[in-house]
N, C-alpha and C. Protein backbone atom coordinates (compact mmCIF):
# COMPACT_ATOMS: atom_id res chain seq x y z
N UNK A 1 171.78 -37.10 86.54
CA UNK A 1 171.68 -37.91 87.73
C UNK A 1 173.09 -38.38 88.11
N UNK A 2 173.37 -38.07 89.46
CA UNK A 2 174.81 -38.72 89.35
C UNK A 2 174.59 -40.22 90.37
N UNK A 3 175.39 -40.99 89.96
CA UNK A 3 175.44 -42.00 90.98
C UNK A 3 177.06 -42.33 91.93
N UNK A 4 176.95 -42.01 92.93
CA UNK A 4 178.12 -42.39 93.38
C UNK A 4 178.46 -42.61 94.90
N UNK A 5 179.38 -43.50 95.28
CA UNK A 5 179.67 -43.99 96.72
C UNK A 5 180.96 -43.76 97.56
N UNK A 6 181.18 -43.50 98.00
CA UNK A 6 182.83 -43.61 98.76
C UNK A 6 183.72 -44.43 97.63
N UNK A 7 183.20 -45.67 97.21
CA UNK A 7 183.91 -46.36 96.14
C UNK A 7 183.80 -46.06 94.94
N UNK A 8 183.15 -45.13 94.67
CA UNK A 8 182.05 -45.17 93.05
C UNK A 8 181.75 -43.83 92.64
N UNK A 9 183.26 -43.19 91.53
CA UNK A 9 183.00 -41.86 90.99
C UNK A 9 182.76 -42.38 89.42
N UNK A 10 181.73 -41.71 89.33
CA UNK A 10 181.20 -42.30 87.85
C UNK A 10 182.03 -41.17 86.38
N UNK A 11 182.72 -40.02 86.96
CA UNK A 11 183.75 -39.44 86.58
C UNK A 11 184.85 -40.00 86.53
N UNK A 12 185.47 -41.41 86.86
CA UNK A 12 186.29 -41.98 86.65
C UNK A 12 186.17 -43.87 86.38
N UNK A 13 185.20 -43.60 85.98
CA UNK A 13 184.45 -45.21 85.88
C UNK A 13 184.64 -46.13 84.43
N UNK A 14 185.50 -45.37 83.95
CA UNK A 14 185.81 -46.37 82.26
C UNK A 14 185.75 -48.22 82.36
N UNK A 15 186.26 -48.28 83.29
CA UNK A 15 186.11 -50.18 83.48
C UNK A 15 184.74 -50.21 84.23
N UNK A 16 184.99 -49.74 85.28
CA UNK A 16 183.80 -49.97 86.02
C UNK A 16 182.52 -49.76 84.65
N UNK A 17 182.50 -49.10 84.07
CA UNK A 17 181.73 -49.14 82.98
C UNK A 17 181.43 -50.37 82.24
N UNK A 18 182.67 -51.07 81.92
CA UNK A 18 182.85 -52.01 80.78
C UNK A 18 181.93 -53.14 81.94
N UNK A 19 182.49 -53.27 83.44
CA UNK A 19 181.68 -54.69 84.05
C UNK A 19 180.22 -54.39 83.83
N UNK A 20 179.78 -52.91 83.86
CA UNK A 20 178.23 -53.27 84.14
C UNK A 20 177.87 -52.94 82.62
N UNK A 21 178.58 -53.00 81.46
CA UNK A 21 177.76 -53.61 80.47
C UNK A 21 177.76 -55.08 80.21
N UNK A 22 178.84 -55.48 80.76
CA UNK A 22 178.88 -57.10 80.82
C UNK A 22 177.72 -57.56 81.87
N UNK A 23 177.24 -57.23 82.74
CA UNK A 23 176.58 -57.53 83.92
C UNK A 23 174.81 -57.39 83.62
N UNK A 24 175.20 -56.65 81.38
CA UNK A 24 173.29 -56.71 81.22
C UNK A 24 172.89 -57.86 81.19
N UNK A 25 174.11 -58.97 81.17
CA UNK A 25 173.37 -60.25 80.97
C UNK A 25 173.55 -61.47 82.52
N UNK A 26 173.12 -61.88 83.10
CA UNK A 26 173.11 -62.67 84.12
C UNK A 26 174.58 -63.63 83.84
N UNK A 27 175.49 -63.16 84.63
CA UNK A 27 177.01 -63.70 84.99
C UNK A 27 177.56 -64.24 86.09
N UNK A 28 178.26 -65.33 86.03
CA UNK A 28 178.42 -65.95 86.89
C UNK A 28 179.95 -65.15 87.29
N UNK A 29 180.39 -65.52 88.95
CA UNK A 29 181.36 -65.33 89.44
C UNK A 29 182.74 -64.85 89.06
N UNK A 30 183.15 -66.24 88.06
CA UNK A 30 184.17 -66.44 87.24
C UNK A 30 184.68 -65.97 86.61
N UNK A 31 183.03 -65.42 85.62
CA UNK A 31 183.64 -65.20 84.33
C UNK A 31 183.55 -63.35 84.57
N UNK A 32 183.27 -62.92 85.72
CA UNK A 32 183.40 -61.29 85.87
C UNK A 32 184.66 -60.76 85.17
N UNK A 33 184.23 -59.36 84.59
CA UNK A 33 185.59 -58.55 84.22
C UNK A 33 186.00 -58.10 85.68
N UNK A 34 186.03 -57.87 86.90
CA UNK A 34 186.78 -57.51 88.06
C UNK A 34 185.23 -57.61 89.03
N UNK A 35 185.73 -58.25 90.15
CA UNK A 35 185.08 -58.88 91.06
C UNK A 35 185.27 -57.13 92.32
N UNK A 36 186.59 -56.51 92.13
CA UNK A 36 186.31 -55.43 92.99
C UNK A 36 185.47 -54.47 92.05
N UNK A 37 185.24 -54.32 91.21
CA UNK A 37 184.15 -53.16 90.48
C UNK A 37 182.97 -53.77 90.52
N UNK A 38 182.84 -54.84 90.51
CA UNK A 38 181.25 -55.49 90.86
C UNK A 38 180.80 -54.80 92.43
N UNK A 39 181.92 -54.78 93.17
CA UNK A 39 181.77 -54.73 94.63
C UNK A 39 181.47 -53.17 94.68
N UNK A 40 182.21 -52.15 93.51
CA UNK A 40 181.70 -51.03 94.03
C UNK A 40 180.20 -50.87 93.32
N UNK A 41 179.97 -51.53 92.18
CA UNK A 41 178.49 -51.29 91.79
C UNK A 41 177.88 -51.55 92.31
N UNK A 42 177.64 -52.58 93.03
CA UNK A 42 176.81 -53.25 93.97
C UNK A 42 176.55 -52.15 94.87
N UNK A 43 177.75 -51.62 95.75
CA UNK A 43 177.32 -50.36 96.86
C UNK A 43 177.07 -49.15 96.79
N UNK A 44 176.91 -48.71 94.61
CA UNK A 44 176.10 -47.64 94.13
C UNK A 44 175.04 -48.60 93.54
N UNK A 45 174.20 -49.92 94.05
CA UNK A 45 173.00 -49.78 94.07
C UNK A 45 172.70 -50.12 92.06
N UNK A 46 174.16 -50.20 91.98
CA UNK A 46 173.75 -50.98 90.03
C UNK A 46 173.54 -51.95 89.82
N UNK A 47 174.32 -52.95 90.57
CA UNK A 47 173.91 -54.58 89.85
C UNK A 47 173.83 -55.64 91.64
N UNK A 48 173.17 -56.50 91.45
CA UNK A 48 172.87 -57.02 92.49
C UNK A 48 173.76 -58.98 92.66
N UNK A 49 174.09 -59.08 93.73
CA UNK A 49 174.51 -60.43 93.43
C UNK A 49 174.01 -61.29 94.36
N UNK A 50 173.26 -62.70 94.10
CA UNK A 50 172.88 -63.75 94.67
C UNK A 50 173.36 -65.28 94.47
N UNK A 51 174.39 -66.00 95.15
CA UNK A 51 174.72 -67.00 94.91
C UNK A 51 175.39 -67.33 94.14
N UNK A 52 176.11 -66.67 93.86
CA UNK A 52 177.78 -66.49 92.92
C UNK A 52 176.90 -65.86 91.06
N UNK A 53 175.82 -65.72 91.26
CA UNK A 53 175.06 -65.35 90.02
C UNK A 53 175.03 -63.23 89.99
N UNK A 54 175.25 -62.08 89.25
CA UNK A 54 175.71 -61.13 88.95
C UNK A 54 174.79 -60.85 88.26
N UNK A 55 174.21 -59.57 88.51
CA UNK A 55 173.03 -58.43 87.31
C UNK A 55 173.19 -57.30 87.49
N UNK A 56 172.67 -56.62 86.57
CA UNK A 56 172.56 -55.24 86.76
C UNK A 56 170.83 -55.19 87.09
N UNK A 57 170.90 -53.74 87.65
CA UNK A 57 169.71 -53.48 88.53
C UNK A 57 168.87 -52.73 87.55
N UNK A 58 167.59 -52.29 87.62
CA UNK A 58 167.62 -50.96 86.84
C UNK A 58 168.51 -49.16 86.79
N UNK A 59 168.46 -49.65 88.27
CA UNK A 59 169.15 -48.33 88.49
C UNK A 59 170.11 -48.10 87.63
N UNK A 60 171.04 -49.38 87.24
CA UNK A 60 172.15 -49.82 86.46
C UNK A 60 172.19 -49.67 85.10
N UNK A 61 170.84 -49.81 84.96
CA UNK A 61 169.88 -49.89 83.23
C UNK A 61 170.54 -48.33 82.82
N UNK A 62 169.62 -47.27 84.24
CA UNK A 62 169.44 -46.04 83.68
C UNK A 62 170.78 -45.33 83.65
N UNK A 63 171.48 -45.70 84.12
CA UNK A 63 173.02 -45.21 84.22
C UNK A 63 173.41 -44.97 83.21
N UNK A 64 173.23 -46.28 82.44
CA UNK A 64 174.07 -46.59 80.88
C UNK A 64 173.20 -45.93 79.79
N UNK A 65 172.06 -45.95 80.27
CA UNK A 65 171.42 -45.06 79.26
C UNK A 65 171.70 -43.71 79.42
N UNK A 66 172.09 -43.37 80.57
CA UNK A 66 172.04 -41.45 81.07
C UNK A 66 173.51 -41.67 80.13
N UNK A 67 174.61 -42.49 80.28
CA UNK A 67 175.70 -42.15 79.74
C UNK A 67 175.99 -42.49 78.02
N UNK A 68 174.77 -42.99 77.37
CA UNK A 68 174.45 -42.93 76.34
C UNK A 68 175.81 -44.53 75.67
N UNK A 69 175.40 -45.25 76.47
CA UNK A 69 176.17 -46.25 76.01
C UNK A 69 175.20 -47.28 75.97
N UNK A 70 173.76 -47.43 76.19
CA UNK A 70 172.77 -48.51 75.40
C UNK A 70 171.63 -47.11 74.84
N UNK A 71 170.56 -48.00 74.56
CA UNK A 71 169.42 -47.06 74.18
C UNK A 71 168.03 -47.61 74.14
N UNK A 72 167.41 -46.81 75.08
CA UNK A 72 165.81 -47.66 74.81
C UNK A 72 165.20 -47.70 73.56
């Protein structure tokens, strides 16, 4: 499955990686590893943000599992 946006090659995503394993847990604003890689996950549809509060989506779930960095 690939996921990707004008902003968002998952062939070059090593950080972008690291925010959306930080992002399995409900994060606030602040404490983000990069506020522009949130911005491109968000517009591949991985993690969602409401009110300075940060998640990952499922879509986000299955990503990390396709790339074998969690495990059901």
């Amino acid at each position: 499955m690939k996921y990707q946006t004008t902003a968002f090659d998952s062939a070059t995503a090593k950080p972008i990686e690291a925010c959306l394993m930080q992002l399995m847990q409900v994060t606030w604003d602040g404490d983000l590893i990069s506020k522009s890689h949130r911005k491109w996950l968000a517009e591949a549809g991985l993690v969602v943000r409401h009110d300075g509060w940060n998640m990952i989506t499922p879509k986000g779930v299955m990503y990390l599992l396709d790339l074998g960095l969690i495990h059901a």
